[in-house]
PDB file of N, CA and C in Angstrom:
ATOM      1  N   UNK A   1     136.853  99.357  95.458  1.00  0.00           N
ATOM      2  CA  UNK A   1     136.925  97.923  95.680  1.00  0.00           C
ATOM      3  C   UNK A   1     135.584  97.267  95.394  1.00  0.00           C
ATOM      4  N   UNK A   2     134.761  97.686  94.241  1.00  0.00           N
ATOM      5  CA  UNK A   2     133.842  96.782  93.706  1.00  0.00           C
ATOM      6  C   UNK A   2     132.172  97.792  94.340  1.00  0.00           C
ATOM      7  N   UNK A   3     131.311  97.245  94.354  1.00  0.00           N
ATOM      8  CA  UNK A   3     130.128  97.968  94.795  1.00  0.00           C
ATOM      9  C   UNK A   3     129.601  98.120  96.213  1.00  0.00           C
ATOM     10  N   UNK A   4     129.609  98.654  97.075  1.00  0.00           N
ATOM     11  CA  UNK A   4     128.764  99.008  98.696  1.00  0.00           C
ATOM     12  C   UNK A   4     127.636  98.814  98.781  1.00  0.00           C
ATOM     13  N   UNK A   5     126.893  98.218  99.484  1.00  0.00           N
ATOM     14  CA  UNK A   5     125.606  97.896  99.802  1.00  0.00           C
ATOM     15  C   UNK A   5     125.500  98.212 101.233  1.00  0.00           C
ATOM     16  N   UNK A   6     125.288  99.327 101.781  1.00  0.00           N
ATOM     17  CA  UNK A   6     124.724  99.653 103.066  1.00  0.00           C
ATOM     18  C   UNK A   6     123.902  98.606 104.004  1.00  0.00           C
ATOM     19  N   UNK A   7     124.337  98.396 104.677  1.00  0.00           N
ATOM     20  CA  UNK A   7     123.758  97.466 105.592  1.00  0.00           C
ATOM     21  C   UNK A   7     123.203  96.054 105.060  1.00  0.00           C
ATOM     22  N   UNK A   8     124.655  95.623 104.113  1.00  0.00           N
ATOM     23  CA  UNK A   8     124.958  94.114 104.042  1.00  0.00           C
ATOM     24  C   UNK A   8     125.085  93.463 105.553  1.00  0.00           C
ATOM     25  N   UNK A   9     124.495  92.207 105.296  1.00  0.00           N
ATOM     26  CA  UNK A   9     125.055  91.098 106.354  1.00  0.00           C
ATOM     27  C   UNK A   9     125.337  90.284 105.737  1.00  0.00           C
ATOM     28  N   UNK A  10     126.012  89.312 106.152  1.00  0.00           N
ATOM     29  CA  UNK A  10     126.861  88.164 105.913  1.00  0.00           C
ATOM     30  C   UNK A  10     126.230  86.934 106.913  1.00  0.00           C
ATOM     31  N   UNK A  11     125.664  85.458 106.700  1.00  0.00           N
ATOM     32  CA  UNK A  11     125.231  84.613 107.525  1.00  0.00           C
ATOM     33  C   UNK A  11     125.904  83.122 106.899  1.00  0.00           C
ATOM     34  N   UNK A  12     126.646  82.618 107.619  1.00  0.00           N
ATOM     35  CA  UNK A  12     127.439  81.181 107.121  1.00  0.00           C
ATOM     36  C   UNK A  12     126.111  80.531 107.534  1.00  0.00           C
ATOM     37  N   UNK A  13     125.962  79.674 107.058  1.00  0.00           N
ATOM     38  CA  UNK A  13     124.871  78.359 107.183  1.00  0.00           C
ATOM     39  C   UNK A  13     125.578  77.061 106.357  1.00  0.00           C
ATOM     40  N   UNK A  14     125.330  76.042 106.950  1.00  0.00           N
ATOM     41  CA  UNK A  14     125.691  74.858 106.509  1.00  0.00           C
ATOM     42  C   UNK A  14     124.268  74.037 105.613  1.00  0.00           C
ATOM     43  N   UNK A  15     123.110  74.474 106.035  1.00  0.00           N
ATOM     44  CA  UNK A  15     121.867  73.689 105.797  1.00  0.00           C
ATOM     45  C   UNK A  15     121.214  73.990 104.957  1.00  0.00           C
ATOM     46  N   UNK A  16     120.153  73.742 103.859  1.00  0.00           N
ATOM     47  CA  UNK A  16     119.132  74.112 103.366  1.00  0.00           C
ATOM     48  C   UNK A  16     118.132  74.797 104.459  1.00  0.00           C
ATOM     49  N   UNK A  17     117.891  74.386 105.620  1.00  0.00           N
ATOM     50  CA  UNK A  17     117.072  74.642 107.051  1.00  0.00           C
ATOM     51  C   UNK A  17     117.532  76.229 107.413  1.00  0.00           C
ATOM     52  N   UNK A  18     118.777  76.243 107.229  1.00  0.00           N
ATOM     53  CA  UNK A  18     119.510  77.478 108.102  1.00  0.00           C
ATOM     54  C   UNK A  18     119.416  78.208 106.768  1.00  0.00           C
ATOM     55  N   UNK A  19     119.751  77.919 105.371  1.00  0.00           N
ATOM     56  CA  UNK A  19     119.247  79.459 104.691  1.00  0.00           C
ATOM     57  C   UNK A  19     117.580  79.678 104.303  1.00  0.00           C
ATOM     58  N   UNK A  20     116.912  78.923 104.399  1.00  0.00           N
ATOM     59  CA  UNK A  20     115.501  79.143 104.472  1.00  0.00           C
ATOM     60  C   UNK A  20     115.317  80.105 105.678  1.00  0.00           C
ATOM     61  N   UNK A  21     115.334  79.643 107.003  1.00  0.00           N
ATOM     62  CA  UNK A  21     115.606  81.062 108.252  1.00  0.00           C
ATOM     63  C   UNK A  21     115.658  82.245 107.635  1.00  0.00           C
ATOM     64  N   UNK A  22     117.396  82.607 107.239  1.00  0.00           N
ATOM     65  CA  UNK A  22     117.372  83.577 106.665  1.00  0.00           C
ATOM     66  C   UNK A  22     117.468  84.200 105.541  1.00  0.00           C
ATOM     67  N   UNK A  23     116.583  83.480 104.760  1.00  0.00           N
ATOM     68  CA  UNK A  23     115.814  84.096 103.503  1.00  0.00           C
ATOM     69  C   UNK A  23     114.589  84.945 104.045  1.00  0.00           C
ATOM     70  N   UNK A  24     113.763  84.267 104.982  1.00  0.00           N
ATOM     71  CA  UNK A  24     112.575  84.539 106.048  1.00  0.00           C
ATOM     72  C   UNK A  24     112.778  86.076 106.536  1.00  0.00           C
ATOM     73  N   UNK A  25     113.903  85.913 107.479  1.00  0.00           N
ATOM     74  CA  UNK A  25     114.165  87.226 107.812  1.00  0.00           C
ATOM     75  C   UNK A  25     114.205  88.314 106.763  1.00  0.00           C
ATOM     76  N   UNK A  26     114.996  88.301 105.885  1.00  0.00           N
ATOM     77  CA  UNK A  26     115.378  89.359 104.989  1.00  0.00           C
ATOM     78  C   UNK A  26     113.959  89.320 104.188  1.00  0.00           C
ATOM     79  N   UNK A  27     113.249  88.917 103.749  1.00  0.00           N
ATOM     80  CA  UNK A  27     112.096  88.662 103.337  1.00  0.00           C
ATOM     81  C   UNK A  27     110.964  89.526 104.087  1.00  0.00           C
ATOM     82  N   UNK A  28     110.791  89.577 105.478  1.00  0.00           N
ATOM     83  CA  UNK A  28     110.100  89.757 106.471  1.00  0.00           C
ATOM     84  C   UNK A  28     110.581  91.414 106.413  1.00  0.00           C
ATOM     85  N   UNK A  29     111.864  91.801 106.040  1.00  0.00           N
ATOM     86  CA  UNK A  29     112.026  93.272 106.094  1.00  0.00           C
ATOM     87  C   UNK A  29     112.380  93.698 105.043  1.00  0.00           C
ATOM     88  N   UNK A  30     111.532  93.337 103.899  1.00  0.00           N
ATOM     89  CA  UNK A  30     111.166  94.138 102.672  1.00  0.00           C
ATOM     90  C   UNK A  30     109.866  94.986 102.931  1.00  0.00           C
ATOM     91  N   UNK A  31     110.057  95.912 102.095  1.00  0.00           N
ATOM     92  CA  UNK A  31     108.694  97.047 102.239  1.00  0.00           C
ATOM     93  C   UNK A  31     108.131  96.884 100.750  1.00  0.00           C
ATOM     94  N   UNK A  32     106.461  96.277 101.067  1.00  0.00           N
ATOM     95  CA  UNK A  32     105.789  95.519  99.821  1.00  0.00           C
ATOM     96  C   UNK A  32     104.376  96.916  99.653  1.00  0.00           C
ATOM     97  N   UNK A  33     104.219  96.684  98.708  1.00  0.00           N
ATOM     98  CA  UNK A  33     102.665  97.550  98.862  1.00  0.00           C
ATOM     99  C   UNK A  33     102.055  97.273  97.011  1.00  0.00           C
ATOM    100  N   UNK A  34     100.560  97.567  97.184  1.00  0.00           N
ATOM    101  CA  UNK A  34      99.710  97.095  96.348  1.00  0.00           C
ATOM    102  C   UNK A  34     100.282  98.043  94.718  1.00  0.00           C
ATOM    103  N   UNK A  35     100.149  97.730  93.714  1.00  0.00           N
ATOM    104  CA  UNK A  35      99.750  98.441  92.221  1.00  0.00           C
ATOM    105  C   UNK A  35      99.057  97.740  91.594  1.00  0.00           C
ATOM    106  N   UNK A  36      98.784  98.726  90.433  1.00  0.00           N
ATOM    107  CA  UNK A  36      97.494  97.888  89.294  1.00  0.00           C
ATOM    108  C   UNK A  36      97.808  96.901  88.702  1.00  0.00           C
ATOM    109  N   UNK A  37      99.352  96.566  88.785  1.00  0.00           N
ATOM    110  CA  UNK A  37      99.810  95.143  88.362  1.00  0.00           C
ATOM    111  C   UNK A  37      99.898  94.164  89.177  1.00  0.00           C
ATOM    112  N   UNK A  38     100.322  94.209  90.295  1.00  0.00           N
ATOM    113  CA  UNK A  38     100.899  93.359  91.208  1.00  0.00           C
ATOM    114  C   UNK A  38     100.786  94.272  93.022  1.00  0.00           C
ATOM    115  N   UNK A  39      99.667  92.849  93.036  1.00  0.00           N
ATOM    116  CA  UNK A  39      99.476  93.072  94.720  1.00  0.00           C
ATOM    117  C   UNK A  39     100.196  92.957  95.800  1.00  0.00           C
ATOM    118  N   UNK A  40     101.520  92.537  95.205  1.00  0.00           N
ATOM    119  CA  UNK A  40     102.737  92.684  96.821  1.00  0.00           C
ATOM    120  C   UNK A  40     104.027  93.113  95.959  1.00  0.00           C
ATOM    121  N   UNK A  41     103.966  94.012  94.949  1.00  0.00           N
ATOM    122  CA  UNK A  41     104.807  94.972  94.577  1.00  0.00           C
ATOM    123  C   UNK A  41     105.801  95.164  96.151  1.00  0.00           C
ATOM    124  N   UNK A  42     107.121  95.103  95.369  1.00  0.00           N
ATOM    125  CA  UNK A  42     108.205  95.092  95.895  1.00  0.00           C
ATOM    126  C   UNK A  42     108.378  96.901  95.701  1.00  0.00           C
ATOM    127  N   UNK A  43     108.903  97.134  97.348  1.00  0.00           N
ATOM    128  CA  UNK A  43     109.122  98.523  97.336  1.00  0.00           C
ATOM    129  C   UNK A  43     110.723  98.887  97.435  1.00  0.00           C
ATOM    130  N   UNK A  44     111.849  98.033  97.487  1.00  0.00           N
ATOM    131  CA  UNK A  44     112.717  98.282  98.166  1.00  0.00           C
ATOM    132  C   UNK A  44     113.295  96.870  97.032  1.00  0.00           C
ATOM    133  N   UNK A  45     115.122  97.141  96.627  1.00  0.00           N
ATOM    134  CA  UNK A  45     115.507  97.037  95.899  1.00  0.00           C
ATOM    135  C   UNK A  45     116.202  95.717  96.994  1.00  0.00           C
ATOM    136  N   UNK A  46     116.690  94.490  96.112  1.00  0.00           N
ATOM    137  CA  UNK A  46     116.872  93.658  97.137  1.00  0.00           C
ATOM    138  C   UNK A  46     117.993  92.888  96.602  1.00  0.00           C
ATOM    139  N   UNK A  47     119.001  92.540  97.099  1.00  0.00           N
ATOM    140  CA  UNK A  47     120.163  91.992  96.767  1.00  0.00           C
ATOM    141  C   UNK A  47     120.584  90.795  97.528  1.00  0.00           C
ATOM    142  N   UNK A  48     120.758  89.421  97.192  1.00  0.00           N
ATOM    143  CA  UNK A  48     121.010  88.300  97.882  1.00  0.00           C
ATOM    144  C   UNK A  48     122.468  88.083  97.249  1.00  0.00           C
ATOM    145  N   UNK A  49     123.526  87.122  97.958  1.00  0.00           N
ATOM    146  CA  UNK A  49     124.380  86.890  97.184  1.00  0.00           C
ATOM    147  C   UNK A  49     124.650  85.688  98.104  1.00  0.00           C
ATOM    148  N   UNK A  50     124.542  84.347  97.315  1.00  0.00           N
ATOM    149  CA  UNK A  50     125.007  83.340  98.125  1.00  0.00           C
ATOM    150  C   UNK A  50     125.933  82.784  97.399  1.00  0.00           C
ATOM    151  N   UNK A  51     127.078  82.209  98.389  1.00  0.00           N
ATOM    152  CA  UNK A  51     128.499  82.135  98.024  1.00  0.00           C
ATOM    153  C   UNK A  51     128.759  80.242  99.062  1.00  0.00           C
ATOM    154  N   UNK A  52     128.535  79.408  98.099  1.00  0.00           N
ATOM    155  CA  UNK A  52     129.001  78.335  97.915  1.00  0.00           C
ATOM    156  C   UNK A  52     130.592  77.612  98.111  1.00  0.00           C
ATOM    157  N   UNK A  53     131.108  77.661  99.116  1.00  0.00           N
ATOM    158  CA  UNK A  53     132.574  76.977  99.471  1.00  0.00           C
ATOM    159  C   UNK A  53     132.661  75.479  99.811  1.00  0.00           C
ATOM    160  N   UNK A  54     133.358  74.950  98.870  1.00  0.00           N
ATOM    161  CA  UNK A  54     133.642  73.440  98.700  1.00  0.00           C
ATOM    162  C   UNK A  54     135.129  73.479  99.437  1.00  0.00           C
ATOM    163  N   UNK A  55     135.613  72.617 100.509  1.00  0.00           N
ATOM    164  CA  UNK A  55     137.274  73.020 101.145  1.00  0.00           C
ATOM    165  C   UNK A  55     136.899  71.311 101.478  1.00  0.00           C
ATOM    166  N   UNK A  56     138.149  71.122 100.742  1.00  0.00           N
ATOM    167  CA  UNK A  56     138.732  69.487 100.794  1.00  0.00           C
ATOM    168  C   UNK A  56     140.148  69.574 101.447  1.00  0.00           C
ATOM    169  N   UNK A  57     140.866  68.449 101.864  1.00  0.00           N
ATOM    170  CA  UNK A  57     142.090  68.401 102.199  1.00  0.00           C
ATOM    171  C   UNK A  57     142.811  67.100 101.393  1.00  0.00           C
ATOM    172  N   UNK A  58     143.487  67.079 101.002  1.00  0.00           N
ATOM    173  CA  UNK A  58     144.080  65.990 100.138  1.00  0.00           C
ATOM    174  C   UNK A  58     145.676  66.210 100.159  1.00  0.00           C
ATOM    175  N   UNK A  59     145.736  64.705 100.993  1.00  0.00           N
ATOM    176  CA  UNK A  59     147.414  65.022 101.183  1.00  0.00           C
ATOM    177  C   UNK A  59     148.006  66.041 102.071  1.00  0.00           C
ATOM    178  N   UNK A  60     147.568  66.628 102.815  1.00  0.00           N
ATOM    179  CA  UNK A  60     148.232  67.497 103.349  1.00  0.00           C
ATOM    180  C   UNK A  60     147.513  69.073 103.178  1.00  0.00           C
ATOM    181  N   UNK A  61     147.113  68.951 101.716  1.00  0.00           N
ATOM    182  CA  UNK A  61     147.016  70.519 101.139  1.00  0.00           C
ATOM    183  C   UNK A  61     145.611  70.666 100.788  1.00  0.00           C
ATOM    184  N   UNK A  62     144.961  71.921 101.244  1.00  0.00           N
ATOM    185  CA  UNK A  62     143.641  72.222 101.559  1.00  0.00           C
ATOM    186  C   UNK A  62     143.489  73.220  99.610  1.00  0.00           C
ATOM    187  N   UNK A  63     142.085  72.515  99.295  1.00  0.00           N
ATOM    188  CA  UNK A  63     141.885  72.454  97.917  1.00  0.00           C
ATOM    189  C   UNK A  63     140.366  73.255  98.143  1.00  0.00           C
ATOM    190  N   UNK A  64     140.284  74.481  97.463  1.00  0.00           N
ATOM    191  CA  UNK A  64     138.731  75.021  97.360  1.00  0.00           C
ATOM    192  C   UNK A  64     138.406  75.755  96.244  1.00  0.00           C
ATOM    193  N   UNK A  65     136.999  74.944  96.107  1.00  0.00           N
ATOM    194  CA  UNK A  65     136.048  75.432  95.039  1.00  0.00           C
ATOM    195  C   UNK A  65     135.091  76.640  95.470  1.00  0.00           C
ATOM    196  N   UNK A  66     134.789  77.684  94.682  1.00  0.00           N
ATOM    197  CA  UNK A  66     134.074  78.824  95.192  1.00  0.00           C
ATOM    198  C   UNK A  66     133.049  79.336  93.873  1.00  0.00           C
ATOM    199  N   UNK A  67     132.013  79.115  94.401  1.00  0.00           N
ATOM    200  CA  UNK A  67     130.855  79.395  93.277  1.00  0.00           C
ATOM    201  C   UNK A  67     129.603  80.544  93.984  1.00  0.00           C
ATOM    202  N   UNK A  68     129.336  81.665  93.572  1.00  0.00           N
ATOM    203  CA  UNK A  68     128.802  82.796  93.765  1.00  0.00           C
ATOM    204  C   UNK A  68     127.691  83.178  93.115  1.00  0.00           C
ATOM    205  N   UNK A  69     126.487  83.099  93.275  1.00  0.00           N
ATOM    206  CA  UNK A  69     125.378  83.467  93.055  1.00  0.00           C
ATOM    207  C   UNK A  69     124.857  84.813  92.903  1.00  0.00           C
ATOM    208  N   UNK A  70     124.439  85.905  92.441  1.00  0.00           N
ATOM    209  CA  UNK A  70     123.887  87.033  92.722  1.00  0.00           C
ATOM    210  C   UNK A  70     122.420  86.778  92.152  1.00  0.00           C
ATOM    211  N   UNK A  71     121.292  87.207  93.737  1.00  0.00           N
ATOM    212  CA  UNK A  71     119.925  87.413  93.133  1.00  0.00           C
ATOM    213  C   UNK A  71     119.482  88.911  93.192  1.00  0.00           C
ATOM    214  N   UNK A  72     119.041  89.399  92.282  1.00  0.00           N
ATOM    215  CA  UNK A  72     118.767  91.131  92.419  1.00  0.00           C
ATOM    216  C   UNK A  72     117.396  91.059  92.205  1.00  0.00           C
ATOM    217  N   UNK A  73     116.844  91.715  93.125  1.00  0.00           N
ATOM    218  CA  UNK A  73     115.217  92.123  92.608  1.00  0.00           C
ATOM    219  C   UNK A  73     115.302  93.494  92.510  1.00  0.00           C
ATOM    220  N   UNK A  74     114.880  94.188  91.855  1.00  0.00           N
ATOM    221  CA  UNK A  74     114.845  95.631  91.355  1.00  0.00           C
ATOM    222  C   UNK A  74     112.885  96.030  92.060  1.00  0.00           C
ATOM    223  N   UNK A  75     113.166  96.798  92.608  1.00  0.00           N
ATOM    224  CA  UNK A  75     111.558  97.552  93.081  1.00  0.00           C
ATOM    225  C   UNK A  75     111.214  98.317  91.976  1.00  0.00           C
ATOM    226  N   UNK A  76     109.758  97.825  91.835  1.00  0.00           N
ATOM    227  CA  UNK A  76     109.315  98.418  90.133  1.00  0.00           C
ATOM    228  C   UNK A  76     109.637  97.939  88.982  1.00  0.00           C
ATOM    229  N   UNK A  77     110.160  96.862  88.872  1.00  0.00           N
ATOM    230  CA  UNK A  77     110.828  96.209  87.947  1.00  0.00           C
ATOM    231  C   UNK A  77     109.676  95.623  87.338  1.00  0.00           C
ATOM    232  N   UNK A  78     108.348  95.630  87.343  1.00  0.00           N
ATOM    233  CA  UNK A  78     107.061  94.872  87.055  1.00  0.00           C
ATOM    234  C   UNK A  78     106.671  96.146  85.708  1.00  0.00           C
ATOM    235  N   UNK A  79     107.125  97.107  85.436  1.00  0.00           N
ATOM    236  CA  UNK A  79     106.571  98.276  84.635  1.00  0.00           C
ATOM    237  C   UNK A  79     107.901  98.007  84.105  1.00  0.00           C
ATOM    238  N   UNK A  80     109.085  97.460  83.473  1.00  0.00           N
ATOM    239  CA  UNK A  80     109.888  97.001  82.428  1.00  0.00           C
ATOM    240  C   UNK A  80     109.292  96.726  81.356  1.00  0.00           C
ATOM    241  N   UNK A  81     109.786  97.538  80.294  1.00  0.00           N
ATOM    242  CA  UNK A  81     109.361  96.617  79.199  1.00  0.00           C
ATOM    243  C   UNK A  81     110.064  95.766  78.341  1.00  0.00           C
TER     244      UNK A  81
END
């Protein structure tokens, strides 16, 4: 049924305010450390997925738009060529 990500969470937010929070958090528990390229080298592979729901009602009958984002940071991804 598509790809597993071990210790996904899921956070509804309505706000720009409330996903800044938890961008913070998940941010705050990445594991960073120094290389000869880049001084906060990403150690740990990082997957965001924000999922956008538009739900109208018109007439009676409930109408929704659904737009899905994926951000991937790859650890080490700075030595790509």
């Amino acid at each position: 049924m598509g790809i597993f990500v071990d210790g996904l969470s899921k956070h509804a937010v309505t706000s720009y305010d409330e996903i800044s929070k938890v961008m913070s958090i998940g941010e705050g528990n990445r594991s960073k450390g120094a290389t000869l390229m880049n001084s906060e080298s990403s150690r740990a592979h990082t997957v965001i997925q924000i999922e956008f729901r538009q739900i109208e009602i018109f007439k009676g009958k409930k109408a929704q738009k659904l737009s899905v984002i994926n951000l991937i940071d790859l650890a080490g991804s700075e030595k790509a060529g």
